[in-house]
N, C-alpha and C. Protein backbone atom coordinates (compact mmCIF):
# COMPACT_ATOMS: atom_id res chain seq x y z
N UNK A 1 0.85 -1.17 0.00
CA UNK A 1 0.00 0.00 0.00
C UNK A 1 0.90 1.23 0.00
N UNK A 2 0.39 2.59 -0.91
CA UNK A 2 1.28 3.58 -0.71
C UNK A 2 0.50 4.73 -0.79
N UNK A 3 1.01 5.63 0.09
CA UNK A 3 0.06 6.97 0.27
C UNK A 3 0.70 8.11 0.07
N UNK A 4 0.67 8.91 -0.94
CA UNK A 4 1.51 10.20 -1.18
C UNK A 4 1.04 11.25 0.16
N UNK A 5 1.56 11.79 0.77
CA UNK A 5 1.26 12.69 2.00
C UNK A 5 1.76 14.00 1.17
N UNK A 6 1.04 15.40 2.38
CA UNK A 6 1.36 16.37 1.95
C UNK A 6 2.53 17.25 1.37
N UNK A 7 3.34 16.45 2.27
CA UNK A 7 5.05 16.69 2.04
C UNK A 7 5.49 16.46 0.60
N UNK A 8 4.75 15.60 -0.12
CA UNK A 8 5.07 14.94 -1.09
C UNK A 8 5.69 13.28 -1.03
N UNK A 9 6.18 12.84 -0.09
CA UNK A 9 6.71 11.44 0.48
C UNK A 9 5.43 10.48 0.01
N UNK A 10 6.17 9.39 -0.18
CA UNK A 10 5.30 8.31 -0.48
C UNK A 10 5.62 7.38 0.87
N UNK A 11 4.75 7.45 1.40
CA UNK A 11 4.43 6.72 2.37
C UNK A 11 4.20 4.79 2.55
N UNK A 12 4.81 4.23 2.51
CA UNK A 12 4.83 2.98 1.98
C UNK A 12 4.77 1.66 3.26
N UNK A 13 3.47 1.24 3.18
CA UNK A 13 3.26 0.68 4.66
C UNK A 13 3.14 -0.85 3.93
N UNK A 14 3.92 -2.07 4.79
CA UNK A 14 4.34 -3.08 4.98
C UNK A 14 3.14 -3.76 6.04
N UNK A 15 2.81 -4.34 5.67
CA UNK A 15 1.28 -4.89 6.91
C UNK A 15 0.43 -5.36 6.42
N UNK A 16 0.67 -6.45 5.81
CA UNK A 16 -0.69 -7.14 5.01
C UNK A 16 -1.45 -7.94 6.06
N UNK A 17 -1.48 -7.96 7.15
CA UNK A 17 -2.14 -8.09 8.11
C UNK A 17 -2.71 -7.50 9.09
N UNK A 18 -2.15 -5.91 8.71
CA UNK A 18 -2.29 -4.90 10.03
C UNK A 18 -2.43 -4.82 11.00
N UNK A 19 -1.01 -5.79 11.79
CA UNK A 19 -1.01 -5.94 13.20
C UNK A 19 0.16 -4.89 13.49
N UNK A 20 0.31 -3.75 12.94
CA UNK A 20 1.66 -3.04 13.04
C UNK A 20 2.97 -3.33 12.81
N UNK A 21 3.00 -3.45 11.86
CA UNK A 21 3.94 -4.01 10.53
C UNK A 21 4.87 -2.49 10.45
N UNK A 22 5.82 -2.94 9.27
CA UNK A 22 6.61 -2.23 8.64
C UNK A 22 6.28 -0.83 8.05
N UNK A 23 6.39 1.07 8.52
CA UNK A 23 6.02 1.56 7.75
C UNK A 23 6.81 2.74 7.56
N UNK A 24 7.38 3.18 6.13
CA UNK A 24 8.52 4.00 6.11
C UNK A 24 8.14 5.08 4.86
N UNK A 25 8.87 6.07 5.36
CA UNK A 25 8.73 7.25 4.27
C UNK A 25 9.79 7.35 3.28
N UNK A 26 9.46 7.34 1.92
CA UNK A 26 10.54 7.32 0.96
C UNK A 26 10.33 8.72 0.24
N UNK A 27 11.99 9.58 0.27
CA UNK A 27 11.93 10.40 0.00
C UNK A 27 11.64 10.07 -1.96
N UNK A 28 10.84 11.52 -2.33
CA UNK A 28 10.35 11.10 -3.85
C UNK A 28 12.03 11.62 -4.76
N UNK A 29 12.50 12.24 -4.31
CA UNK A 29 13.81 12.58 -4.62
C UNK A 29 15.03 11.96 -3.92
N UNK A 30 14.84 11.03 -3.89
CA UNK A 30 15.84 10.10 -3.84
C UNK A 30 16.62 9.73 -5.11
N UNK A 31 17.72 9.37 -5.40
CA UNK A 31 18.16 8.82 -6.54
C UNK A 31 17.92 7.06 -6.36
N UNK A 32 16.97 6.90 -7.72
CA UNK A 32 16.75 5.58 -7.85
C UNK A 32 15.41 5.17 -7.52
N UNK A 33 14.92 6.12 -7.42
CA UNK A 33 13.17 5.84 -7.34
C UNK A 33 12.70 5.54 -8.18
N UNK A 34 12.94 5.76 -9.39
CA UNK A 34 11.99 5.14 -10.66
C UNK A 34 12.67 3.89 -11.31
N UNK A 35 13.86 3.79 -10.85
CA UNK A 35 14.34 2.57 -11.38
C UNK A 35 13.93 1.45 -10.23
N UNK A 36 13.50 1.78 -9.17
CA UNK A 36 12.86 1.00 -8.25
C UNK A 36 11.49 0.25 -8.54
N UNK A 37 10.60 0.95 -10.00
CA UNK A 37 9.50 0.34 -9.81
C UNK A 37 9.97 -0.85 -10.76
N UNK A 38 11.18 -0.96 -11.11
CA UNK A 38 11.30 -2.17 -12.21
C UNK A 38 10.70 -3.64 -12.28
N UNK A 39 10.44 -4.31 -12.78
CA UNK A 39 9.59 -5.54 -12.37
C UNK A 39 10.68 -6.82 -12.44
N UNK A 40 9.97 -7.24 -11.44
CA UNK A 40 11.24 -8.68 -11.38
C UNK A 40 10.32 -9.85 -11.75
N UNK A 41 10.93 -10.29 -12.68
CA UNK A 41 9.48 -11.87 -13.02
C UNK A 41 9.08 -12.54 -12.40
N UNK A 42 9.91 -13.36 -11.86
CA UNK A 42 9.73 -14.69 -11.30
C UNK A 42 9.97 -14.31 -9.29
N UNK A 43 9.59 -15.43 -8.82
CA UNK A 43 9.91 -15.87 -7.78
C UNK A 43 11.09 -16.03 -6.99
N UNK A 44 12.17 -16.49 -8.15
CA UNK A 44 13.46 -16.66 -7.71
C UNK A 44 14.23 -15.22 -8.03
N UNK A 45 14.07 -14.75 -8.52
CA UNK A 45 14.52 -13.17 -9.51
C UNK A 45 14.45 -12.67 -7.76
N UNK A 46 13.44 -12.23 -7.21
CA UNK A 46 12.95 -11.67 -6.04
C UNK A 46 13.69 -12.18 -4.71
N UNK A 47 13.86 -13.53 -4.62
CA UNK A 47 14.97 -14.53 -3.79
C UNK A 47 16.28 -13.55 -4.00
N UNK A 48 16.83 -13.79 -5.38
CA UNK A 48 18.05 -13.58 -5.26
C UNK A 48 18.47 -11.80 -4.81
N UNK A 49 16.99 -10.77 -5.33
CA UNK A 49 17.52 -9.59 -4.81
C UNK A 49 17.77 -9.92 -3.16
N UNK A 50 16.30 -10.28 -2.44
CA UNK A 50 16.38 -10.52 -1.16
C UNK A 50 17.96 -10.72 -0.82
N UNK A 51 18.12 -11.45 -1.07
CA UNK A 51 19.34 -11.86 -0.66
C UNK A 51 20.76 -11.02 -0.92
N UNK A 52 20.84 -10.42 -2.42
CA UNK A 52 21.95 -9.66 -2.44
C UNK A 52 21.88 -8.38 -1.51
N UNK A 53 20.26 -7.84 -1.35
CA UNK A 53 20.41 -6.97 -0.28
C UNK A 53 20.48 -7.55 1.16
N UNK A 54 20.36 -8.38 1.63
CA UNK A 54 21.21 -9.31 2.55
C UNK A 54 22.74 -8.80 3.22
N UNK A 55 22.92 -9.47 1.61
CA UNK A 55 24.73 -9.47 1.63
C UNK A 55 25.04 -8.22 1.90
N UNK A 56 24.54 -7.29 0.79
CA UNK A 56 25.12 -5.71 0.89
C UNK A 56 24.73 -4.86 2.58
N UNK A 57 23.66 -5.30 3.47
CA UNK A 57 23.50 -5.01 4.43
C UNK A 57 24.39 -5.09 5.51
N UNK A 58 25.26 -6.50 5.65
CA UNK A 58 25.61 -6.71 6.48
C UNK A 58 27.16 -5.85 5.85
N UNK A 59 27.56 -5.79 4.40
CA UNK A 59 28.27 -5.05 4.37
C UNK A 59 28.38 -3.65 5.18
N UNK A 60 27.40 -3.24 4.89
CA UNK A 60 27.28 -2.15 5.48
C UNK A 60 27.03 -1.62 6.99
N UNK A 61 26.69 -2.77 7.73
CA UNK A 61 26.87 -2.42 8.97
C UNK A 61 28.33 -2.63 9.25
N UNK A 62 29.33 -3.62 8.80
CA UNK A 62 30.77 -3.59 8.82
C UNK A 62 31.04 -2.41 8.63
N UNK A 63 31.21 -1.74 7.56
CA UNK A 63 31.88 -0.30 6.87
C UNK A 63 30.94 0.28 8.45
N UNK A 64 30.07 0.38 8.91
CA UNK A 64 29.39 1.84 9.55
C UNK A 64 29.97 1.91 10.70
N UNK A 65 30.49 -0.09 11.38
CA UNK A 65 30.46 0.10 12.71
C UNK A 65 32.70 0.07 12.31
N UNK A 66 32.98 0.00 11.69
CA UNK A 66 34.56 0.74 11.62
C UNK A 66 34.52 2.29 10.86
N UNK A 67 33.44 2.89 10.39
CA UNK A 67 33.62 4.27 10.36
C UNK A 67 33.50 5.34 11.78
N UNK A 68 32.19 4.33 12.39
CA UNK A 68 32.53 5.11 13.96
C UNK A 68 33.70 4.55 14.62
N UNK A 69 34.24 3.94 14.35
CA UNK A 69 35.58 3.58 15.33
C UNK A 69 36.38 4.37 14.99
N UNK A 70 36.74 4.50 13.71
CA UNK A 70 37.21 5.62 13.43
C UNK A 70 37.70 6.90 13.60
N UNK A 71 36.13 7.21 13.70
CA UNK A 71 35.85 8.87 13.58
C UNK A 71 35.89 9.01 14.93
N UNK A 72 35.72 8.05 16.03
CA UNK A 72 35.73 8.34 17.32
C UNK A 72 37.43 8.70 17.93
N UNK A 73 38.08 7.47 17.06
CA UNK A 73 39.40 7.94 17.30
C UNK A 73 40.18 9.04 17.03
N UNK A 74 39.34 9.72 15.43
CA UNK A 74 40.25 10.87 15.14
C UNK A 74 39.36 11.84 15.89
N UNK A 75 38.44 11.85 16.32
CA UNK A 75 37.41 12.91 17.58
C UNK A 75 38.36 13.06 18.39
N UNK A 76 39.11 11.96 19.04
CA UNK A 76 40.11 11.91 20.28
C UNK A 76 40.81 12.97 19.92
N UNK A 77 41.68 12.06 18.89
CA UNK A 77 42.81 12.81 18.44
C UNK A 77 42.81 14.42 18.21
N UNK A 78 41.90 14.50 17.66
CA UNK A 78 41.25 16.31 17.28
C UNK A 78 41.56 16.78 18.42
N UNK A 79 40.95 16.52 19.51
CA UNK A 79 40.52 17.29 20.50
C UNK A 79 41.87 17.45 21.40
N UNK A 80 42.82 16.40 21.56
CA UNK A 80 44.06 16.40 21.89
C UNK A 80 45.20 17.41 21.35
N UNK A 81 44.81 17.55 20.19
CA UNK A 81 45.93 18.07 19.31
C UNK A 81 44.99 19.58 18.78
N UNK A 82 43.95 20.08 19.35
CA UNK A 82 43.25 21.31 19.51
C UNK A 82 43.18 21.84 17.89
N UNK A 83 42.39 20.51 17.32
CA UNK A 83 41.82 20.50 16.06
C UNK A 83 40.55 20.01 15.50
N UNK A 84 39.77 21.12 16.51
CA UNK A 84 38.58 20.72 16.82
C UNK A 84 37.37 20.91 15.17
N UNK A 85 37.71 22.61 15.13
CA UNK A 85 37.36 22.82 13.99
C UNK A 85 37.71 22.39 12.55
N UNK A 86 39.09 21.54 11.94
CA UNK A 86 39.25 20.90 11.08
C UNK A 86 38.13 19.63 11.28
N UNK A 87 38.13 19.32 12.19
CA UNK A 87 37.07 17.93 12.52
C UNK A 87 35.69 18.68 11.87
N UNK A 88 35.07 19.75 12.51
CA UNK A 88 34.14 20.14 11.99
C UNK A 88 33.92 20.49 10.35
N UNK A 89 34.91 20.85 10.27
CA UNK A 89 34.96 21.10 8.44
C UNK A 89 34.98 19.32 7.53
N UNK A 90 35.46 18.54 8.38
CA UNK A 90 35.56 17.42 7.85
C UNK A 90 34.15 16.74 7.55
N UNK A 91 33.02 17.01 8.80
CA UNK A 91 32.25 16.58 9.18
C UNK A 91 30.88 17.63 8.00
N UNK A 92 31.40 18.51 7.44
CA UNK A 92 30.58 19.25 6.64
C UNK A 92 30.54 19.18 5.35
N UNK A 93 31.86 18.29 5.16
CA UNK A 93 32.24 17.79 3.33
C UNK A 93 31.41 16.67 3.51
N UNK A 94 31.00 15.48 4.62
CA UNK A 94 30.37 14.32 4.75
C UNK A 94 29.07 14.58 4.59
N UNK A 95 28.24 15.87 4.69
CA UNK A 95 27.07 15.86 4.57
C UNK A 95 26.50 16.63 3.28
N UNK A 96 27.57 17.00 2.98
CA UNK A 96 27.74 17.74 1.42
C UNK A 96 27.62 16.45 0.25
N UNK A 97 28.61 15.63 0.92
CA UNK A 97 28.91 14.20 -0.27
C UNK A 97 27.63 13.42 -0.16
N UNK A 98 26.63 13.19 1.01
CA UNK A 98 25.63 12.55 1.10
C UNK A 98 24.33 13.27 0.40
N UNK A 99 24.40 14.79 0.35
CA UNK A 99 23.58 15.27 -0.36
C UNK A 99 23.57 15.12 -1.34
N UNK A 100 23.95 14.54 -2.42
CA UNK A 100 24.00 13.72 -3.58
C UNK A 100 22.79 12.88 -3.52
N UNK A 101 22.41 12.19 -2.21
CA UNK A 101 21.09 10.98 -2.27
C UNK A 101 19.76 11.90 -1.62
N UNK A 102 20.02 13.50 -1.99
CA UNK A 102 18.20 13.68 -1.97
C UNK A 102 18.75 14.02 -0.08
N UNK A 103 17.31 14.52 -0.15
CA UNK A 103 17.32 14.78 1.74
C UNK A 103 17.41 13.30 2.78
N UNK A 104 16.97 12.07 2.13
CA UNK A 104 17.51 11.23 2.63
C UNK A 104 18.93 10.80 3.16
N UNK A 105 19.61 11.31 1.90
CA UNK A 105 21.10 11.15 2.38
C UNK A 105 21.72 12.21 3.37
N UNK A 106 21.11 13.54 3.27
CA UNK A 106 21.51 14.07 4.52
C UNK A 106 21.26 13.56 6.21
N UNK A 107 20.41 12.96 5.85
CA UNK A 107 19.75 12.05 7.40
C UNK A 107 21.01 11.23 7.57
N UNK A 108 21.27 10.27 6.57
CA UNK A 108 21.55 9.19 6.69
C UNK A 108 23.07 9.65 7.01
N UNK A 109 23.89 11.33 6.53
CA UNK A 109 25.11 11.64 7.25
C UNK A 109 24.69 12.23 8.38
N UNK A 110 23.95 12.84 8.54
CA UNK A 110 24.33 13.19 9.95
C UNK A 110 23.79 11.98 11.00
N UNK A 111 23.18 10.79 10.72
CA UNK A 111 23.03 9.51 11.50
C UNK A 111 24.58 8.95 11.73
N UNK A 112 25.33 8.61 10.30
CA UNK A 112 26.50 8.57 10.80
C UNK A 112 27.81 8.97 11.20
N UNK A 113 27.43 10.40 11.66
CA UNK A 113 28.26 11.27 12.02
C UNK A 113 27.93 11.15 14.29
N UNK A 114 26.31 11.36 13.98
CA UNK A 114 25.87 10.99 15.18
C UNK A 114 27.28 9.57 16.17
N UNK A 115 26.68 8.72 15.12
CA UNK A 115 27.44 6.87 15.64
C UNK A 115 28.85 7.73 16.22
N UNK A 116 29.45 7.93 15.48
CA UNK A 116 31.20 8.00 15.48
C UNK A 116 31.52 9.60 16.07
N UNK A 117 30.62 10.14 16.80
CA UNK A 117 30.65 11.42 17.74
C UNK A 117 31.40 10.98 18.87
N UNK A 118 32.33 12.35 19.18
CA UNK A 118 32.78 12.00 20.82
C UNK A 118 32.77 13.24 20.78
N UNK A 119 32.69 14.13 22.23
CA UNK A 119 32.53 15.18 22.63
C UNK A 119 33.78 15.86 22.46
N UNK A 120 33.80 17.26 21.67
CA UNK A 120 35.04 17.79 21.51
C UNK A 120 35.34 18.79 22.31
N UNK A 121 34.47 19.28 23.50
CA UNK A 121 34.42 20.50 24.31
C UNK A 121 34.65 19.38 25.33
């Protein structure tokens, strides 16, 4: 089921049973929304995305949970070496490069900017 709301978002609710299921807002300016309505034939076609987005998931919690390790360490480091504001400028090219994916991707940097935060004051 999908419900365009005022915002313009397509509203896309998961609940073919409506016991409070799955329900998420997809930005309409996202990159890759229309190549999203593509049709997959078969049964197995649908298996195998399932699954490559699977794979690519868990990729990605790897890459997210060593980017906050990371960024927590060079947070340290910043703050040690009273380079607080290069950190901040660093942290403003990351939400610049994510704005590329639509206002979604700005969420989705400053979510992982959030993870890999340590207090620089």
């Amino acid at each position: 089921m999908s419900n365009t709301g005022a915002d313009g978002n397509d509203t896309i609710i998961d609940d073919p049973d409506e016991t409070g299921g799955i329900c998420m807002t997809v930005q309409l300016d996202s990159p890759g929304f229309e190549s999203a309505r593509e049709v997959v034939s078969t049964q197995e076609d649908l298996g195998r995305l399932f699954d490559e987005i699977g794979e690519l998931d868990a990729q990605i919690l790897e890459a997210i949970e060593r980017r906050s390790e990371l960024s927590r360490r060079a947070g340290i480091a910043a703050k040690e070496f009273g380079t607080a504001r290069q950190a901040q400028n660093l942290e403003m090219r990351v939400l610049d490069r994510f704005a590329e994916l639509g206002a979604d991707g700005k969420t989705l940097a400053m979510t992982l900017l959030r993870l890999g935060r340590t207090r620089l004051s």
